[in-house]
Protein backbone atom coordinates (compact mmCIF):
# COMPACT_ATOMS: atom_id res chain seq x y z
CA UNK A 1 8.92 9.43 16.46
CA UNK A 2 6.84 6.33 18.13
CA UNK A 3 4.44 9.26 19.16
CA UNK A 4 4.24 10.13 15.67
CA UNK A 5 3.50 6.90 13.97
CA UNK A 6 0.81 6.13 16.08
CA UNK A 7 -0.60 9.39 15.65
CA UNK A 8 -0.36 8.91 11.58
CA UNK A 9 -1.37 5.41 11.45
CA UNK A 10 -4.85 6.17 14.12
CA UNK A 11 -5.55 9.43 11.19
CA UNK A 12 -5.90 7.01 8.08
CA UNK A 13 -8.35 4.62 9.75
CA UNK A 14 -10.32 7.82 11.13
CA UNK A 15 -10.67 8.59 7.92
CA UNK A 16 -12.56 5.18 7.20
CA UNK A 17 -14.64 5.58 10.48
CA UNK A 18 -17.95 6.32 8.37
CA UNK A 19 -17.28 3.73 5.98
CA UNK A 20 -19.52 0.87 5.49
CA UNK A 21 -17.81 -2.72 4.65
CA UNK A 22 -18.82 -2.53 0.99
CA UNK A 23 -17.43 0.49 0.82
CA UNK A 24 -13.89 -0.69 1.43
CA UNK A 25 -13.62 -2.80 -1.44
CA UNK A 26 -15.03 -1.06 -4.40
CA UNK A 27 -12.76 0.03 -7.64
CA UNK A 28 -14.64 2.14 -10.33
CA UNK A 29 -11.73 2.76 -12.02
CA UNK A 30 -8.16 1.91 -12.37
CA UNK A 31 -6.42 4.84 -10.93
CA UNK A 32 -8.36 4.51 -7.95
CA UNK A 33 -7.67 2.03 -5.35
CA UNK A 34 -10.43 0.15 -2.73
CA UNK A 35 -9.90 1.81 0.92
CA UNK A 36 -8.98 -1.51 2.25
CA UNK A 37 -5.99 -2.01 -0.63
CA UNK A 38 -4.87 1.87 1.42
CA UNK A 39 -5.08 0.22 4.64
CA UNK A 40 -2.94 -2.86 3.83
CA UNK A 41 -0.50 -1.13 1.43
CA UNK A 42 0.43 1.22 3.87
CA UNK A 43 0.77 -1.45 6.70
CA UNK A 44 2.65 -3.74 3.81
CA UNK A 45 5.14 -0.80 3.58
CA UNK A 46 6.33 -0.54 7.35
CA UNK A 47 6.62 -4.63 7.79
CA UNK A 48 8.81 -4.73 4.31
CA UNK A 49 10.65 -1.97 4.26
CA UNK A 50 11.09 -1.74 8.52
CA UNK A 51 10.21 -5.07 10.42
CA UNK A 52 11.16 -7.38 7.88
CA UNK A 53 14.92 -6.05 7.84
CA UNK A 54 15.26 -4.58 10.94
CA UNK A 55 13.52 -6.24 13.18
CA UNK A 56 15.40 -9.71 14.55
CA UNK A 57 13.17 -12.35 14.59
CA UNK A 58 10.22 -10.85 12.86
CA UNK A 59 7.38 -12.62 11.27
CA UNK A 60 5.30 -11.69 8.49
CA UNK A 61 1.63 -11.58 9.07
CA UNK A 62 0.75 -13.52 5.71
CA UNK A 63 2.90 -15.28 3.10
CA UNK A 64 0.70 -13.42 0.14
CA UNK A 65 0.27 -10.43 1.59
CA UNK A 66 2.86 -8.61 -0.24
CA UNK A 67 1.56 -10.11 -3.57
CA UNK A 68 -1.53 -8.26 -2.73
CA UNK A 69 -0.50 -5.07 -1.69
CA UNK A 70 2.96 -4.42 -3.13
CA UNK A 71 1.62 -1.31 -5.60
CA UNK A 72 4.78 -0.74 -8.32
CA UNK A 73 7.96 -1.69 -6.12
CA UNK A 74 9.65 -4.25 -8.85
CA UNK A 75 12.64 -4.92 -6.35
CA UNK A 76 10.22 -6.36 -3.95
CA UNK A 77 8.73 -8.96 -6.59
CA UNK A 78 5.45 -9.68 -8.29
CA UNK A 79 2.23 -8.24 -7.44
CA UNK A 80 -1.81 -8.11 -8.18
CA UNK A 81 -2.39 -5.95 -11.59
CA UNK A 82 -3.45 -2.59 -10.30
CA UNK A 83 -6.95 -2.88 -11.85
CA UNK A 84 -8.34 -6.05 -10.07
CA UNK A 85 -7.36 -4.42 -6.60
CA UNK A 86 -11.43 -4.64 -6.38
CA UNK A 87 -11.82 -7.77 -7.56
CA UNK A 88 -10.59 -9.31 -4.34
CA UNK A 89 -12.80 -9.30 -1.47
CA UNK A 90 -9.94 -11.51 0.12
CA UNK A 91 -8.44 -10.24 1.90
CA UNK A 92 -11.34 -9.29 4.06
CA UNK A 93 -11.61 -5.76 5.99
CA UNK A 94 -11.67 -7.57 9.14
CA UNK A 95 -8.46 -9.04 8.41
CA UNK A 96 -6.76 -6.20 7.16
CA UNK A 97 -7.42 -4.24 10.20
CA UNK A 98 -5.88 -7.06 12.55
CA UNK A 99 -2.61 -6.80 9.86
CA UNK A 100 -2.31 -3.18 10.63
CA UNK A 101 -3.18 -4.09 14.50
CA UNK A 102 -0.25 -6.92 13.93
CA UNK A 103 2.46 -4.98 12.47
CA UNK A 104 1.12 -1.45 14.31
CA UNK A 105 2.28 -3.41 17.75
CA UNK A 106 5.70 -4.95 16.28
CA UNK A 107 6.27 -1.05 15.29
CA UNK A 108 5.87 -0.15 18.82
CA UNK A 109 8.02 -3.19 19.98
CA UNK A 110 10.80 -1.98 17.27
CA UNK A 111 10.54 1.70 18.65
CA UNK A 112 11.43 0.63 22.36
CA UNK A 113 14.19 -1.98 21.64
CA UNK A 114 15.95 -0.46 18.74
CA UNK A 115 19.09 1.92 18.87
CA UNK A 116 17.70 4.36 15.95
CA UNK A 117 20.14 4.95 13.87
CA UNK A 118 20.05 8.17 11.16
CA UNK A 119 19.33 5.41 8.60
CA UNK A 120 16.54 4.09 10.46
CA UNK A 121 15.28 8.09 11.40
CA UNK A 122 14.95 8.60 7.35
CA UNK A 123 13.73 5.05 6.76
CA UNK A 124 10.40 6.12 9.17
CA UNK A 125 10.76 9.48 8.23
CA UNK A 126 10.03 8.35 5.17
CA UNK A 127 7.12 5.37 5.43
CA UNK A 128 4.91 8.26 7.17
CA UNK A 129 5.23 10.54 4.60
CA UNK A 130 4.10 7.79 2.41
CA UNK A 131 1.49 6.58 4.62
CA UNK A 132 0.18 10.77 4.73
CA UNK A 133 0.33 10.60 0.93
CA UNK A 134 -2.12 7.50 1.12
CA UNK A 135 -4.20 9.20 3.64
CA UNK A 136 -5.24 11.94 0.53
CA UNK A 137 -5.65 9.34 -1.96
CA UNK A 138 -8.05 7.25 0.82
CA UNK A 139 -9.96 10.63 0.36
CA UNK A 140 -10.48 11.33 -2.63
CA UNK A 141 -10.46 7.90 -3.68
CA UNK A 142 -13.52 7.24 -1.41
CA UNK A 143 -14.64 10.68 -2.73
CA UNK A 144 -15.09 8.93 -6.13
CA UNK A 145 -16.42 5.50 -5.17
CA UNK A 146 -19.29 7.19 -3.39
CA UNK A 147 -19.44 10.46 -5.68
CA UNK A 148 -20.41 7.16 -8.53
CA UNK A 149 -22.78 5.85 -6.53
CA UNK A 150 -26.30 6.89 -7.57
CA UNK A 151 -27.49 7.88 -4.39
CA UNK A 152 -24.53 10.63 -4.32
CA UNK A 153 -24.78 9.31 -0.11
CA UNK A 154 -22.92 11.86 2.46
CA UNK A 155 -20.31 10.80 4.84
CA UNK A 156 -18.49 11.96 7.65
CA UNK A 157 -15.10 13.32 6.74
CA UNK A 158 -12.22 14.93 8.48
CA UNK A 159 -12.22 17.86 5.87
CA UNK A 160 -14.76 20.92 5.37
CA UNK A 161 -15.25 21.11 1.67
CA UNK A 162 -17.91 23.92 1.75
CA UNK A 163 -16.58 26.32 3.54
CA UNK A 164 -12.35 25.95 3.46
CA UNK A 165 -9.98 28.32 5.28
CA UNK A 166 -9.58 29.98 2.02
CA UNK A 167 -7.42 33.64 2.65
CA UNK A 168 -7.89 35.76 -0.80
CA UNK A 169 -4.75 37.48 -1.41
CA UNK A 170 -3.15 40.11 -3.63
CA UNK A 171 -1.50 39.41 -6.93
CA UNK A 172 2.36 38.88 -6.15
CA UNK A 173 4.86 40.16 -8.52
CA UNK A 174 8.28 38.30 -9.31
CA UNK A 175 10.98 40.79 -10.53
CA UNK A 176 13.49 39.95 -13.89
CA UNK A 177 16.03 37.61 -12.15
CA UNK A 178 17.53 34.54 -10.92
CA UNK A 179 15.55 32.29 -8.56
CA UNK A 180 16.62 29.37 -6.24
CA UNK A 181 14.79 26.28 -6.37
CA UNK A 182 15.16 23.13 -4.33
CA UNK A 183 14.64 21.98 -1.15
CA UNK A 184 17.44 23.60 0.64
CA UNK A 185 17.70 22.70 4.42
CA UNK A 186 15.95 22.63 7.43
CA UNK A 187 16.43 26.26 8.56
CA UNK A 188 14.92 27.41 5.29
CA UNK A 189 11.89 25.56 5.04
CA UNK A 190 11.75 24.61 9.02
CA UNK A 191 11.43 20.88 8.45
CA UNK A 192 14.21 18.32 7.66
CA UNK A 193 12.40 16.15 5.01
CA UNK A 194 12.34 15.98 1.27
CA UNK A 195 11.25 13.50 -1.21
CA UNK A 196 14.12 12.84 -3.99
CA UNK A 197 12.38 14.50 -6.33
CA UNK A 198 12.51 17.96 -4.63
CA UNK A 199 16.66 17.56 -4.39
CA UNK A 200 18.95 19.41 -6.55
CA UNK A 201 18.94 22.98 -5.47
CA UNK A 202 20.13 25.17 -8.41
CA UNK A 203 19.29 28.27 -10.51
CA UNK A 204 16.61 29.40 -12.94
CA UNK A 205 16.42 32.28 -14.76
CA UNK A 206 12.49 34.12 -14.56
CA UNK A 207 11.65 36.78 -16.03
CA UNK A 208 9.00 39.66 -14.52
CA UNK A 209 5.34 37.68 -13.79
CA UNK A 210 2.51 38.67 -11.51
CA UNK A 211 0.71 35.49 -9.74
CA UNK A 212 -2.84 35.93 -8.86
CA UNK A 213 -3.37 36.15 -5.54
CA UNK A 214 -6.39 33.83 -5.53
CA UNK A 215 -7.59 30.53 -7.56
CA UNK A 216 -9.98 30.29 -10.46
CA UNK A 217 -13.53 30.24 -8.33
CA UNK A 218 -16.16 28.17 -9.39
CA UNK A 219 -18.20 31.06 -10.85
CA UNK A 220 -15.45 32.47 -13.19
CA UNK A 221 -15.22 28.47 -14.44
CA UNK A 222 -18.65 28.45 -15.04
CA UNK A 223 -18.71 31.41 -17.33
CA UNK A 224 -15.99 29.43 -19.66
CA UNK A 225 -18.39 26.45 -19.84
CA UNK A 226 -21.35 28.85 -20.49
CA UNK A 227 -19.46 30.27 -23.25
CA UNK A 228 -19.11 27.09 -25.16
CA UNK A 229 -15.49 25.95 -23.41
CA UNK A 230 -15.72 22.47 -23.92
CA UNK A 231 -17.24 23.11 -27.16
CA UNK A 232 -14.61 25.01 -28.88
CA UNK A 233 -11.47 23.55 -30.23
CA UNK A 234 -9.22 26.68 -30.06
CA UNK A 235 -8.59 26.75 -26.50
CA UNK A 236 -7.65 23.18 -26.34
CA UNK A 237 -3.87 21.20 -26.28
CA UNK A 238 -4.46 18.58 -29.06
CA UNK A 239 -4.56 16.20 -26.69
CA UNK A 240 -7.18 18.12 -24.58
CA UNK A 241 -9.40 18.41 -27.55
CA UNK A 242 -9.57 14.56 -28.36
CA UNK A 243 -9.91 13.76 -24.15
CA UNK A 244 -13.04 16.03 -24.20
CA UNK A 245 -14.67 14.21 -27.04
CA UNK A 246 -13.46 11.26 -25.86
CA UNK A 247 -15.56 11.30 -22.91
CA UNK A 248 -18.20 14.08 -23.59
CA UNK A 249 -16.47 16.48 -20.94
CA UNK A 250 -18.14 19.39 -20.12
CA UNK A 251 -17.77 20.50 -17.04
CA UNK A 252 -15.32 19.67 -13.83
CA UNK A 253 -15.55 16.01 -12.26
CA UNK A 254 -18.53 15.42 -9.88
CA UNK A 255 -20.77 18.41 -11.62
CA UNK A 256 -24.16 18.05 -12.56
CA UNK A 257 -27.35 19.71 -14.18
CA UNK A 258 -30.04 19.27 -13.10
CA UNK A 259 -33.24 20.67 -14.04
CA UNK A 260 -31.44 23.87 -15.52
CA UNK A 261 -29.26 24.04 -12.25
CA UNK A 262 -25.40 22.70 -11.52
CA UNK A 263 -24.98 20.58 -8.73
CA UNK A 264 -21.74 19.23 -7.28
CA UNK A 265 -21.24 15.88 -5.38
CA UNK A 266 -19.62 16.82 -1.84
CA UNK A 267 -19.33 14.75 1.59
CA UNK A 268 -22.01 16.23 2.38
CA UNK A 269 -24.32 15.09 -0.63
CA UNK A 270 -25.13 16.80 -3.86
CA UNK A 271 -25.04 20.29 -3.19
CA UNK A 272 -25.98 23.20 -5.20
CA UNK A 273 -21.98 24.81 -7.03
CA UNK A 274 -21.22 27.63 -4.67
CA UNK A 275 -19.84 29.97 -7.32
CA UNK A 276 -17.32 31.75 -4.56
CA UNK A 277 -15.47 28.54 -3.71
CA UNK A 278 -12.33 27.82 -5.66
CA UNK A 279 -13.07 25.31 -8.91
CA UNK A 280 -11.77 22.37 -7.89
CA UNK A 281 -11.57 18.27 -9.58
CA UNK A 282 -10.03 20.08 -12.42
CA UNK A 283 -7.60 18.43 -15.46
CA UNK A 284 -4.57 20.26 -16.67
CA UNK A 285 -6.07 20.05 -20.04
CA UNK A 286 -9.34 21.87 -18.28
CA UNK A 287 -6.93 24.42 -16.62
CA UNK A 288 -4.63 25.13 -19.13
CA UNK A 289 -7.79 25.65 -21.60
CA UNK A 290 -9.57 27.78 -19.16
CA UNK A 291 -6.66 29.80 -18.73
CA UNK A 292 -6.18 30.25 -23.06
CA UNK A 293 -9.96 31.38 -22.95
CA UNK A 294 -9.12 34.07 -20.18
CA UNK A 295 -5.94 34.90 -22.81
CA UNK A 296 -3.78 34.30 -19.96
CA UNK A 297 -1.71 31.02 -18.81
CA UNK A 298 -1.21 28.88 -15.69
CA UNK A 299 1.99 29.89 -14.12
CA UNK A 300 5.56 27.34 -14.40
CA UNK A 301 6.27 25.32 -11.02
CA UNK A 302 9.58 27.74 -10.38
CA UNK A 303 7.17 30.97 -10.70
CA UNK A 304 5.37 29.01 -8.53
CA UNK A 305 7.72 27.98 -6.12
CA UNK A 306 9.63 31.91 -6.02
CA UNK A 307 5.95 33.16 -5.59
CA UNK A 308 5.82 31.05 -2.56
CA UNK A 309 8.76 30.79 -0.79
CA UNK A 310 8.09 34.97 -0.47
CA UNK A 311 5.24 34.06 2.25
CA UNK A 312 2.87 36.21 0.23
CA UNK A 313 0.80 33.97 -2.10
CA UNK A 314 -2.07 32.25 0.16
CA UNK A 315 -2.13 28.22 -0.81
CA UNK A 316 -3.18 25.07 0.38
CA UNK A 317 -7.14 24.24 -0.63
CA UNK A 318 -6.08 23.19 -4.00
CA UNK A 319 -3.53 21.29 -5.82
CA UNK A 320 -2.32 23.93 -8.65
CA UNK A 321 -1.54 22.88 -11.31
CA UNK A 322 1.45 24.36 -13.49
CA UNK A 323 2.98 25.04 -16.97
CA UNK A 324 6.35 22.27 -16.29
CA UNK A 325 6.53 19.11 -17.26
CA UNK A 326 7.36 16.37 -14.06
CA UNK A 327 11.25 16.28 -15.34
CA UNK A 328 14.82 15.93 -12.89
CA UNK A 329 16.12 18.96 -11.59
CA UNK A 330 20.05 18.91 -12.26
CA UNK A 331 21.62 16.32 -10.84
CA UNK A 332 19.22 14.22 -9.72
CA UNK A 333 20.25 10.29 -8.52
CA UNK A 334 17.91 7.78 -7.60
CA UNK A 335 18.64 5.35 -4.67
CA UNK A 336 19.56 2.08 -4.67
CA UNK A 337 17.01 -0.41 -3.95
CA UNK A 338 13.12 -0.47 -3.72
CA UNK A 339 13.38 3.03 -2.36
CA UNK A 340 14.87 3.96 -5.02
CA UNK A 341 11.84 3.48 -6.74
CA UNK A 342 9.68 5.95 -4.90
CA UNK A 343 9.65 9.17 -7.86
CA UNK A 344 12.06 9.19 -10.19
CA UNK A 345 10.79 6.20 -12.62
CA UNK A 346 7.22 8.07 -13.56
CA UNK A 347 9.30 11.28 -14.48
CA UNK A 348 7.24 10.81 -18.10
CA UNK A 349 4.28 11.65 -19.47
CA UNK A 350 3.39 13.77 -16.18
CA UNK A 351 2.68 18.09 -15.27
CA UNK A 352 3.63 19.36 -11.88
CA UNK A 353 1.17 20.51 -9.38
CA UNK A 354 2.52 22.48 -6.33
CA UNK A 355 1.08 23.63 -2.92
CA UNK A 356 -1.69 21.27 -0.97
CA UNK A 357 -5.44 20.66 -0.79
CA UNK A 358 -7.68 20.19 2.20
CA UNK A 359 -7.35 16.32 2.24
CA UNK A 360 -3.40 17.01 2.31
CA UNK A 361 -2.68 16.05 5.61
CA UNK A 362 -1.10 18.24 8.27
CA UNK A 363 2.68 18.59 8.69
CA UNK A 364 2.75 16.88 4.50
CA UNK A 365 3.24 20.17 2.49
CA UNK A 366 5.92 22.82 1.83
CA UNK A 367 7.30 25.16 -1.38
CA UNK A 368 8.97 22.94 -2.47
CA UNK A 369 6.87 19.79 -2.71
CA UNK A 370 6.47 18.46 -6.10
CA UNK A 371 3.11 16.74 -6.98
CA UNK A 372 2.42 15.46 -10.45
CA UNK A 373 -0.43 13.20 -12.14
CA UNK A 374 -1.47 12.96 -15.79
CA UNK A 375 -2.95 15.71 -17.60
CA UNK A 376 -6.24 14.23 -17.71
CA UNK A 377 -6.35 12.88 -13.95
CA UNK A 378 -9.60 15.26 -12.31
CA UNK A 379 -10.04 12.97 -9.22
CA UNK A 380 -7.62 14.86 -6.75
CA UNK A 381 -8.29 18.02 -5.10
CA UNK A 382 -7.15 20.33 -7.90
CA UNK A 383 -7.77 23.78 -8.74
CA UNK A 384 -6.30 26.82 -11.08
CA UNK A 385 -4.03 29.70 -10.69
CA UNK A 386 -3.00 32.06 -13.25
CA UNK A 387 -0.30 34.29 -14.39
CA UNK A 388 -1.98 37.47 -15.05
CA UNK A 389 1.49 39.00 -16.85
């Protein structure tokens, strides 16, 4: 477990190695946080929710540090509104990376003293999970400070955008029937951890559907939009239609025409759309419309999730979106305490999106993992797969 903190915690500042220092601070918009705010929110978990209780003796790094980087935990007390995370350039970079150097070593000191007990095991177990999830919002959160900048610069990246280990598959076919869903145990799914939300194993009832085998490419999306998608009303939720006149929409986030020709912003610069890749920076109200204009529909996250369990449906390049609404499965607690916090209190308002994309980290996906944003969030790595019966 030591081995696999240090492991974690080296990958999310990797993925900052080919930032520049004004890089680290910037917030274009609310939902997406400065790199630094990552870096110290992470480290702010493991010394609040570890050190601080665990660890006899310990001392905090810095008396406002968990003003600045608590993110929504109301058990743990007040914190900096989410949108003026940029406004601070205190603390600086410098000093953020000497709190994660601070609490990295206490980490290490709590690992060899310690007698781990299973409460402690999940506690970890837990923090890097969280501190993987950050490591895919430090992507494509730095994806969008720098895909806003004007010179569109590239940087180096631990993911290949342009050419993804992509398999095509065939379309899989679900018979009439009844379906288990849930995380069940660690022979089933070959790992031991869950997030709350994924509890609850029970029964649904789904009748014959046939997956796709392979997501929406960019080519098949650009023949909606050259058909006058985003101009027609009738393949649009209500609330789809007023969010693409809202904001002019017209074509998936980081696209651009120019001189007659789309361009997409990448890592690697602005690159000319490569219509065989996989659509991707897509809204549900984008994929649920492209999918009305095909006269098909995006499938539900349980024909998802009996689709993949079979080992047959190829995924993890995009975050697909699906049909359900982020609700409980039966039964569903939440914990005590700020952990208790972690899922269950944004289980409104939100669609599901299963599977993983290439900034998903390694070892952080499964069938049963249970993603969810807003329907109008493009920003992650998200793509489209439809039921074709």
């Amino acid at each position: 477990m030591a081995e696999q903190y240090q492991r974690i915690r080296a990958h999310s500042e990797s993925i900052c190695r080919g930032l520049e220092t004004e890089d680290y601070v910037v917030q274009p918009v609310i939902d997406v946080s400065p790199p630094k705010w990552h870096l110290g929110h992470t480290t702010w978990f493991w010394e609040t929710f570890v050190l601080v209780p665990h660890l006899p003796d310990y001392q905090i790094f810095h008396d406002d540090f968990s003003f600045v980087f608590n993110s929504y935990y109301e058990t743990v007390g007040k914190r900096v509104f989410r949108a003026d995370r940029g406004n601070m350039t205190r603390p600086t970079v410098a000093e953020v990376y000497r709190y994660r150097a601070y609490v990295d070593n206490h980490l290490n000191r709590f690992f060899e003293q310690a007698d781990l007990t299973p409460e402690h095991h999940a506690l970890i177990e837990l923090g890097l999970h969280h501190e993987q999830q950050h490591q895919e919002l430090l992507i494509t959160d730095i994806k969008y400070i720098l895909g806003h900048n004007p010179l569109f610069p590239a940087i180096d990246m631990p993911i290949d955008e342009l050419t993804p280990d992509y398999q095509l598959g065939s379309p899989v076919t679900l018979a009439e029937g009844i379906y288990t869903i849930g995380f069940r145990d660690a022979g089933h799914n070959r790992q031991s951890f869950c997030f709350d939300n994924e509890l609850g194993v029970h029964k649904v009832y789904l009748t014959e559907t046939t997956l796709a085998g392979q997501l929406v490419t960019n080519g098949e999306y650009l023949a909606f939009i050259e058909a006058g998608g985003y101009r027609n009303f009738k393949y649009w939720l209500s609330d789809g239609w007023a969010w693409v006149n809202a904001h002019q929409q017209q074509a998936p986030l980081y696209w651009h025409k120019i001189d007659g020709q789309w361009h997409q912003y990448t890592f690697d610069g602005l690159k000319n759309v490569d219509p065989a890749l996989p659509v991707c920076h897509i809204s549900h109200y984008e994929a649920d419309a492209y999918a009305r204009w095909r006269g098909l529909r995006l499938p539900t996250e349980f024909e998802w999730e009996a689709a993949a369990v079979t080992g047959s449906l190829p995924w993890g390049v995009r975050w697909e979106w699906t049909n359900s609404a982020y609700l409980p499965y039966p039964g569903f607690t939440t914990a005590e305490g700020a952990v208790g916090e972690y899922n269950g209190k944004f289980m409104s308002g939100q669609m599901v999106l299963r599977g993983a994309s290439i900034a998903t980290p390694a070892g952080h996906s499964r069938p049963t993992y249970r993603n969810f944003f807003q329907p109008d969030k493009q920003w992650q790595f998200k793509g489209i797969r439809l039921v074709l019966q």
